[in-house]
C-alpha atoms as a PDB file:
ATOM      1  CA  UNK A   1      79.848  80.819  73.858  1.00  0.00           C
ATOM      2  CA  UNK A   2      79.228  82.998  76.732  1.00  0.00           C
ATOM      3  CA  UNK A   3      78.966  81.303  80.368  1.00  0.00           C
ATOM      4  CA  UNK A   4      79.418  82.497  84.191  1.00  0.00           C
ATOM      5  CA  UNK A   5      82.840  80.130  84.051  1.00  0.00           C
ATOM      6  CA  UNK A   6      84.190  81.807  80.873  1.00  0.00           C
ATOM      7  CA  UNK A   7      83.429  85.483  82.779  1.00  0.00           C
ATOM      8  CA  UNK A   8      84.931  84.041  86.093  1.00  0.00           C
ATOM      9  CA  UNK A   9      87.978  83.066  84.416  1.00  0.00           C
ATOM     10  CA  UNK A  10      88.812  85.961  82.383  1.00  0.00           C
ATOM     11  CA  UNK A  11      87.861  88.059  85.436  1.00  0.00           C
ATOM     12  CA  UNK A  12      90.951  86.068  87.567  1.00  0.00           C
ATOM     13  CA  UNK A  13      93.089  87.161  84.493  1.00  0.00           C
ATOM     14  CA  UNK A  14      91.718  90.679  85.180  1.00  0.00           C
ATOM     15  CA  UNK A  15      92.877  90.313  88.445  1.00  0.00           C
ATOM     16  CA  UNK A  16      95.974  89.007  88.211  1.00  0.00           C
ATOM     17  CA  UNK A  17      97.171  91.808  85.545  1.00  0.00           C
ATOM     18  CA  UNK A  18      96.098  94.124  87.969  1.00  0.00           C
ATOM     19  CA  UNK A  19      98.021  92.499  90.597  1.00  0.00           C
ATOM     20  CA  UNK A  20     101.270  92.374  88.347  1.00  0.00           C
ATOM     21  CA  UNK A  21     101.002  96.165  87.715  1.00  0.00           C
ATOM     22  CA  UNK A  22     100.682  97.552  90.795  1.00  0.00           C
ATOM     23  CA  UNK A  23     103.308  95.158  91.794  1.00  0.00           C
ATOM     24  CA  UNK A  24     105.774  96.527  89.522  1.00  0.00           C
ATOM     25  CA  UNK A  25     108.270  98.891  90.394  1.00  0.00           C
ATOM     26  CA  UNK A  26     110.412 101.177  88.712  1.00  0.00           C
ATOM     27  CA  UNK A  27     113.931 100.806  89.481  1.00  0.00           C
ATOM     28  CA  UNK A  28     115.599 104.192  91.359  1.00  0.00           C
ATOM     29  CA  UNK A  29     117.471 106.506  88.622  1.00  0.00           C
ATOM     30  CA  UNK A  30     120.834 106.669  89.422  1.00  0.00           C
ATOM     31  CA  UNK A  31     123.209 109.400  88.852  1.00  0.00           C
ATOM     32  CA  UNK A  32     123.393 112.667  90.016  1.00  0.00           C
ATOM     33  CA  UNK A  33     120.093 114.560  91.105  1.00  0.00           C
ATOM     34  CA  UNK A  34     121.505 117.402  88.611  1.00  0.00           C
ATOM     35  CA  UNK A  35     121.964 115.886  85.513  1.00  0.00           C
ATOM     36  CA  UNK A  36     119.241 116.138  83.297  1.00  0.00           C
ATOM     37  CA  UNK A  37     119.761 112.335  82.136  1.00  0.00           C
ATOM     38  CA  UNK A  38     119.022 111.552  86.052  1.00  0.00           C
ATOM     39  CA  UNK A  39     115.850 113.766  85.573  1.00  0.00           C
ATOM     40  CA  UNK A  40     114.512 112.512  83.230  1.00  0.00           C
ATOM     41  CA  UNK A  41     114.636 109.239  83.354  1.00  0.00           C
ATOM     42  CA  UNK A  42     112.849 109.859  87.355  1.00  0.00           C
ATOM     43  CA  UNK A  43     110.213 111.819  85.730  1.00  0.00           C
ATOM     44  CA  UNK A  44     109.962 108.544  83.011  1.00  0.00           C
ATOM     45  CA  UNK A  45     109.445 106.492  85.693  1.00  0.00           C
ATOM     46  CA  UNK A  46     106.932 108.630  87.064  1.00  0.00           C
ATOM     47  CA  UNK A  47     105.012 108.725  84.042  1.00  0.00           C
ATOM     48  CA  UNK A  48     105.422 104.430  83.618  1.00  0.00           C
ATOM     49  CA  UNK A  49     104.333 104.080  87.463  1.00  0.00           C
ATOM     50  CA  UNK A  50     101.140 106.591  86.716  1.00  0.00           C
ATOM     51  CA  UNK A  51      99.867 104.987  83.731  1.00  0.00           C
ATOM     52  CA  UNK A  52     100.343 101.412  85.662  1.00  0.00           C
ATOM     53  CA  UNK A  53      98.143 102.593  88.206  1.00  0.00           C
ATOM     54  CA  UNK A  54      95.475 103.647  85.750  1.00  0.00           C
ATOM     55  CA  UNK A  55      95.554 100.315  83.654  1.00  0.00           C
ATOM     56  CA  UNK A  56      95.684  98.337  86.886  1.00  0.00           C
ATOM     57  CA  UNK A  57      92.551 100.370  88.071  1.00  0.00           C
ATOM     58  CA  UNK A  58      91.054  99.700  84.754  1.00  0.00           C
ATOM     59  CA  UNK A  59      91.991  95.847  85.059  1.00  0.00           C
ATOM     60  CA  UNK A  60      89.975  95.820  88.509  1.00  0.00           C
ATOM     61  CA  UNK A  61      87.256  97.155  87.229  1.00  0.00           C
ATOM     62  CA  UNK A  62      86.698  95.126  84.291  1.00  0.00           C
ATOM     63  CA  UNK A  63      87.393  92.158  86.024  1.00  0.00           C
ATOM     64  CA  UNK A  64      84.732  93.366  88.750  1.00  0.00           C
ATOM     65  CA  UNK A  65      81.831  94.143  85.681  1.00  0.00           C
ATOM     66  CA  UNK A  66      82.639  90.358  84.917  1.00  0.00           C
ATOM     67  CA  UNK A  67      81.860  88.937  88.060  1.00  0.00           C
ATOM     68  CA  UNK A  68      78.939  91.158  88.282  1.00  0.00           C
ATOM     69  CA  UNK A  69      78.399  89.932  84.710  1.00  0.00           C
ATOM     70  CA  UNK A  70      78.265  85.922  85.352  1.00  0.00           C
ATOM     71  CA  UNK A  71      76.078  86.614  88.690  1.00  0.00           C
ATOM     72  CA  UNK A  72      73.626  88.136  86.308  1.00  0.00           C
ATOM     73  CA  UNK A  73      74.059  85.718  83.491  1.00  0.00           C
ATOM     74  CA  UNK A  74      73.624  83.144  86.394  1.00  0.00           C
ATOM     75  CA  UNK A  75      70.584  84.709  87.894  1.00  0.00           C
ATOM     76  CA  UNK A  76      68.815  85.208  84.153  1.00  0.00           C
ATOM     77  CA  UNK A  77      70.041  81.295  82.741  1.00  0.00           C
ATOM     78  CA  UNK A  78      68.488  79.956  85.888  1.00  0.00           C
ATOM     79  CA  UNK A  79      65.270  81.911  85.993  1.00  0.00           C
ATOM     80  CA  UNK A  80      65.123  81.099  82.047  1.00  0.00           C
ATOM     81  CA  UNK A  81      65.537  77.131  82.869  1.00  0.00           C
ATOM     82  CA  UNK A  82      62.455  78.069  85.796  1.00  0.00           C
ATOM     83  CA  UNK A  83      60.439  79.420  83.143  1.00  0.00           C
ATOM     84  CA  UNK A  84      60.801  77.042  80.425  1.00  0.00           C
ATOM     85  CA  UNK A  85      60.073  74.298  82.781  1.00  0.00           C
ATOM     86  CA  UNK A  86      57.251  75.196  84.073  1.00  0.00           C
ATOM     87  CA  UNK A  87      55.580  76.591  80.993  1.00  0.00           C
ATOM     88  CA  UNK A  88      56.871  73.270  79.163  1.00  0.00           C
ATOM     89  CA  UNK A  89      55.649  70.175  80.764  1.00  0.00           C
ATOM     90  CA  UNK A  90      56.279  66.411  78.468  1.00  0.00           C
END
């Protein structure tokens, strides 16, 4: 069943992968800036960090097309129950 709670809540855990991406840091490669070991792992960690920012970014966003998702189911259950009971009278 689909409701404006059920998209609020999985829109907080939207936000709070999000927040745990971009939170996460890659820890500094250590060794010597001229060993290739050294270099790559950096440029690993450069790669990890970029495609953190684009699932975080992708997190946001679906969690914001939720929220904009329950105000509409809101809006349409409520002018539904409007409808109904004033086209229904007992």
């Amino acid at each position: 069943m689909v409701d404006a709670e059920g998209l609020h809540t999985h829109s907080a855990v939207c936000d709070a992968a999000s927040a745990a991406l971009t939170a996460a840091q890659a820890p500094t490669a250590t060794g010597a800036v001229h060993q290739a070991t050294t270099a790559a792992v950096t440029r690993g960690n450069a790669l990890v960090q970029t495609a953190a920012a684009t699932l975080a970014g992708r997190a946001t966003s679906t969690g914001d097309k939720l929220r904009a998702a329950a105000g509409n189911y809101t809006t349409t259950d409520g002018g539904s129950a409007q409808a109904i009971s004033t086209t229904v009278q007992v």
